[in-house]
Protein backbone atom coordinates (compact mmCIF):
# COMPACT_ATOMS: atom_id res chain seq x y z
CA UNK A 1 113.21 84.72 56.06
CA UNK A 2 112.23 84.35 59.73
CA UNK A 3 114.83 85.42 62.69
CA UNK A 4 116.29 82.63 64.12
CA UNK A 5 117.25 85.18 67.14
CA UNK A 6 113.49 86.25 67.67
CA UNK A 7 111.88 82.45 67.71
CA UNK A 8 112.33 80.09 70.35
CA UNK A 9 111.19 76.08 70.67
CA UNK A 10 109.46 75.09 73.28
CA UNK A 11 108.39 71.28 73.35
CA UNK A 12 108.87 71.13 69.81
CA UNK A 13 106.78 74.28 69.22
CA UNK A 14 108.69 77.35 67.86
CA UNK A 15 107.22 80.47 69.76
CA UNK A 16 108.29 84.43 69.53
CA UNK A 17 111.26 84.57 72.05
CA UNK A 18 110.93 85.95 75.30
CA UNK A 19 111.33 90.25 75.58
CA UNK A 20 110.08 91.24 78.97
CA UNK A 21 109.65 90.12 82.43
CA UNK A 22 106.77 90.65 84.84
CA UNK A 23 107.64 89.38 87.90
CA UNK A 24 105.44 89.15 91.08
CA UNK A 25 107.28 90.90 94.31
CA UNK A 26 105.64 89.26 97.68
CA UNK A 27 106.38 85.51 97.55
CA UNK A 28 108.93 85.62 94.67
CA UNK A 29 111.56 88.02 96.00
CA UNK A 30 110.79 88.68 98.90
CA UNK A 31 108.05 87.57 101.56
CA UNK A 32 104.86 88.70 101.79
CA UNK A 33 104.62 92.32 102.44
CA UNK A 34 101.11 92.27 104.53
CA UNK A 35 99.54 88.74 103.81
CA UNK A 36 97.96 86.61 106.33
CA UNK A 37 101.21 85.61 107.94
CA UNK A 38 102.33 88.71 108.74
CA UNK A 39 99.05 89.82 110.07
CA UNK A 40 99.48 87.16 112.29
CA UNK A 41 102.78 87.52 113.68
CA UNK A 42 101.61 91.40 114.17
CA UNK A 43 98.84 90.27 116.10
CA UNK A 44 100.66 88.72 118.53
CA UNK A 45 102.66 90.37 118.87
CA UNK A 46 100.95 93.09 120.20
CA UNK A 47 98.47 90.76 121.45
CA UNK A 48 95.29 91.91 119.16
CA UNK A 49 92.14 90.65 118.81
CA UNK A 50 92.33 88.45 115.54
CA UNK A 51 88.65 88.38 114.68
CA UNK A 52 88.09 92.53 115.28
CA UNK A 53 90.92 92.95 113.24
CA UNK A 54 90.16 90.79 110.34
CA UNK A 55 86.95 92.04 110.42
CA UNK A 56 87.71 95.44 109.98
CA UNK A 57 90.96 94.98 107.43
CA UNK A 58 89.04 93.07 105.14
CA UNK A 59 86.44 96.19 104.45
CA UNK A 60 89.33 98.15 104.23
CA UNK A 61 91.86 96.31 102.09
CA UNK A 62 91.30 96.78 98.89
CA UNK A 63 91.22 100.20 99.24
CA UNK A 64 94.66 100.14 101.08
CA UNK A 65 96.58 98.18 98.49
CA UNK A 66 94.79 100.50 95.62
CA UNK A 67 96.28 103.17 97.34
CA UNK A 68 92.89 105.22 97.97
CA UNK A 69 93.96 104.86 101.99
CA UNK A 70 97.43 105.71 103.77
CA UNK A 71 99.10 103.08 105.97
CA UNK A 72 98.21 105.68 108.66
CA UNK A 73 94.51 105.92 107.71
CA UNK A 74 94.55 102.00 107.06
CA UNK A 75 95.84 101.44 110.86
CA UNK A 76 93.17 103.98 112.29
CA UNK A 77 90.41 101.64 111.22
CA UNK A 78 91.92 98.06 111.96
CA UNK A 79 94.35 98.68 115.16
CA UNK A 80 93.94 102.22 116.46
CA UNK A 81 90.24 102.85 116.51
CA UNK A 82 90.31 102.62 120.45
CA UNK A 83 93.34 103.54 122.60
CA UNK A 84 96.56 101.33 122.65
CA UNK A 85 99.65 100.83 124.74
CA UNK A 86 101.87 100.93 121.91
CA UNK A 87 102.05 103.81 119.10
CA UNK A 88 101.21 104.25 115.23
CA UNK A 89 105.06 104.49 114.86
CA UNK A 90 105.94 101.24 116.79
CA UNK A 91 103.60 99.11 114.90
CA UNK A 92 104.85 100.80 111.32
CA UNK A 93 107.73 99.91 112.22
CA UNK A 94 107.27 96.15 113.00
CA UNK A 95 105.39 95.78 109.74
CA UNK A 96 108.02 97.04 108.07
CA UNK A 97 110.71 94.33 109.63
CA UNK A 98 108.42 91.94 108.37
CA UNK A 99 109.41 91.94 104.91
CA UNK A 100 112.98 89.57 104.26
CA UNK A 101 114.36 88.65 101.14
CA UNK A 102 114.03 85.19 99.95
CA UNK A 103 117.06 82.89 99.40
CA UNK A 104 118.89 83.57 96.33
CA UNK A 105 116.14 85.22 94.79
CA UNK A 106 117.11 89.03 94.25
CA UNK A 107 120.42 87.92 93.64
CA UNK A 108 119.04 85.99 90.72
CA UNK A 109 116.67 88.36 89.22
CA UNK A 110 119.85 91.15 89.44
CA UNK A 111 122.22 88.85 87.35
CA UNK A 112 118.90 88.67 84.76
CA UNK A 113 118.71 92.56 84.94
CA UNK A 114 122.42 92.81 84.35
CA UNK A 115 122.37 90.71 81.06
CA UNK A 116 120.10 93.59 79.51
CA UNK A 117 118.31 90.92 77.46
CA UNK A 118 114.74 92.03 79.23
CA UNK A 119 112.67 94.52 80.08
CA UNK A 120 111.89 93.88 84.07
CA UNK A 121 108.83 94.90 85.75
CA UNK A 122 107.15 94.33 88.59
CA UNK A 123 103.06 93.21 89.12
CA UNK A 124 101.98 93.43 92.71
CA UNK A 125 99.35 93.92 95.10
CA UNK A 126 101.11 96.12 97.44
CA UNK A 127 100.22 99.25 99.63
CA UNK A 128 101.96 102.64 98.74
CA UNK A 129 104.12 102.65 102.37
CA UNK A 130 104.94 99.51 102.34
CA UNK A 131 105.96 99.17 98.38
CA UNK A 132 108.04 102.27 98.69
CA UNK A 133 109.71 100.91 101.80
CA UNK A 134 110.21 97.35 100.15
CA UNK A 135 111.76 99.39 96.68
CA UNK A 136 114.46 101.12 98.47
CA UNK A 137 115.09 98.57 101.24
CA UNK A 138 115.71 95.62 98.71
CA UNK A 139 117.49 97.87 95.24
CA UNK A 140 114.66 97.06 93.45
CA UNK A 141 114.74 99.99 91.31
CA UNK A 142 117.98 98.61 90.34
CA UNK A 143 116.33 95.62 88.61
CA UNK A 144 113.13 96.74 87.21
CA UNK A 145 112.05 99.74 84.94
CA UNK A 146 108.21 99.86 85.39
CA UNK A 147 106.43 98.90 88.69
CA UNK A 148 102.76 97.98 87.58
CA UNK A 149 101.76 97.72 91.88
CA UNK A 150 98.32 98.10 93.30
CA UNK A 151 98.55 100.87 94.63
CA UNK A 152 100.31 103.00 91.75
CA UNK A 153 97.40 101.87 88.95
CA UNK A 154 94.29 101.20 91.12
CA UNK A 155 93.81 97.61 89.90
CA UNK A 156 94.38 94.45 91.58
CA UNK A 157 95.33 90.94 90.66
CA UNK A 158 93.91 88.68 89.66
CA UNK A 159 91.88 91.56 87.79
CA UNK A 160 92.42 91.23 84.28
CA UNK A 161 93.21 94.64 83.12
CA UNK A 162 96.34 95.08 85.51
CA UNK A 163 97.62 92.70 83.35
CA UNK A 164 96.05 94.05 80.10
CA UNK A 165 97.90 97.38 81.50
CA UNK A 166 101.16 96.22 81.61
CA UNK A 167 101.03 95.08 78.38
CA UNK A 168 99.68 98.17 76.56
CA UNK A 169 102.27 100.34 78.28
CA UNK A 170 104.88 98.12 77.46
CA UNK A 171 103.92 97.71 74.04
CA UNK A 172 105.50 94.07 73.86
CA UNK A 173 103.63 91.47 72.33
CA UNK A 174 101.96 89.24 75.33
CA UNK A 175 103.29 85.96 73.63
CA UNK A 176 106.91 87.78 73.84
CA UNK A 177 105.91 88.10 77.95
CA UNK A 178 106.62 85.61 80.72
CA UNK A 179 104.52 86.61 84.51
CA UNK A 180 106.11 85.13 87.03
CA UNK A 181 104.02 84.26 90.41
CA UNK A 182 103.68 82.16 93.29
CA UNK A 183 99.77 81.94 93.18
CA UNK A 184 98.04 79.93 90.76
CA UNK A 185 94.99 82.26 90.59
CA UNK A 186 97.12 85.33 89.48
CA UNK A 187 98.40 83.60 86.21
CA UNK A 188 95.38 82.72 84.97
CA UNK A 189 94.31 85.73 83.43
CA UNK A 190 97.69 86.64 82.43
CA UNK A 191 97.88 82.99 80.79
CA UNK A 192 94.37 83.64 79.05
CA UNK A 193 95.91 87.13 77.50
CA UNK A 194 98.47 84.94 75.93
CA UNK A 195 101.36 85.88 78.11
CA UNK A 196 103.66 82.72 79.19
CA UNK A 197 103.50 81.72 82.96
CA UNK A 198 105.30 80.12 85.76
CA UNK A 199 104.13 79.41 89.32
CA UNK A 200 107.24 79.73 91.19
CA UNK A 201 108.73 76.97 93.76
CA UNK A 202 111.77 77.84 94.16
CA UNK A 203 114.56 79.28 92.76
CA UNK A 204 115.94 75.83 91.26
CA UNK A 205 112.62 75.13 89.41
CA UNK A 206 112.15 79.31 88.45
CA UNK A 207 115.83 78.96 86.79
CA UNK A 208 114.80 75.79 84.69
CA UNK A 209 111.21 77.17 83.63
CA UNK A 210 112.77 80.30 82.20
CA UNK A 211 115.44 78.60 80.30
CA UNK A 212 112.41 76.19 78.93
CA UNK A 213 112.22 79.55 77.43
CA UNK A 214 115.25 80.35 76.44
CA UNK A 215 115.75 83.15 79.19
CA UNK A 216 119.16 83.14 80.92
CA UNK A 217 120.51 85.56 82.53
């Protein structure tokens, strides 16, 4: 006899019911912690040059959000590579301010912690400072048991093994998985390891793609 608790229908197809999770951070929950528009707003803010900088970050970044460089060491090579009128600690500080949750959304993924019908975990591209700073500003410790980031595992999305990672430590079936992202690119290797998907627009269409699923909170 199958359990009826364990399967779930969706368009017409019964599937293993949902058991964990994974939910992206930067564009989900919150903004962006260091995308393109906050580089911009930085820049302007202290009125940098946009082409040296981008320059410089992008043969830098990946090693920033794998965590091989501090924020510190990150900002030596992109801002503070020649003298400034402003300090390491000032622009820290307005990178940090940068990051704002989005409407409804942490709220929302709370009440689905609270049920205790998931495991919740995080997959990000983040660097260490910031991620740290984002965890304890925002309670998200209080929501998710495993943070699969950039800069704790070394991998990256769209990279298929950070995805292949979560799943192994997890030990949870990837069909009994749903990813959660607002970037097309970054489910498509989760989707290819058999893992349910949604692109997130909002926290309207997020709430009636997981209960598609059967997930409510």
């Amino acid at each position: 006899m199958c359990d009826r608790d364990a399967l779930h229908s969706i368009q017409g197809e019964i599937v293993p019911a949902i058991r964990a999770l994974f939910w992206d951070v930067g564009g989900v929950l919150l903004t962006n912690a260091w995308d393109h528009t906050q580089r911009a707003e930085a820049l302007q803010h202290f009125q940098l040059d946009e082409k040296e900088f981008h320059d410089r970050h992008e043969l830098v970044v990946s090693s920033f959000e794998r965590g091989k460089i501090s924020l510190d060491e990150y900002l030596d090579r992109t801002v503070f590579y020649r003298p400034r009128t402003f300090t390491h600690e000032a622009f820290r500080e307005y990178m940090f301010s940068l990051s704002q949750p989005l409407p409804g959304m942490l709220e929302f993924a709370r009440s689905v912690a609270g049920s205790g019908k998931y495991l919740m975990a995080t997959i990000n591209n983040e660097s260490r400072e910031l991620n740290y700073y984002r965890m304890e500003k925002f309670g998200l410790r209080g929501m998710f048991r495993l943070f699969f980031s950039s800069c704790f595992v070394g991998l990256r999305k769209p990279e298929r093994d950070i995805y292949r990672l979560a799943l192994e430590t997890t030990q949870i079936p990837a069909e009994e998985c749903c990813f959660i992202d607002d970037r097309a690119l970054n489910l498509e290797c989760a989707a290819q390891l058999r893992m349910h998907t949604i692109e997130m627009d909002g926290l309207d269409q997020l709430k009636g793609g997981l209960e598609k699923m059967g997930v409510i909170a």
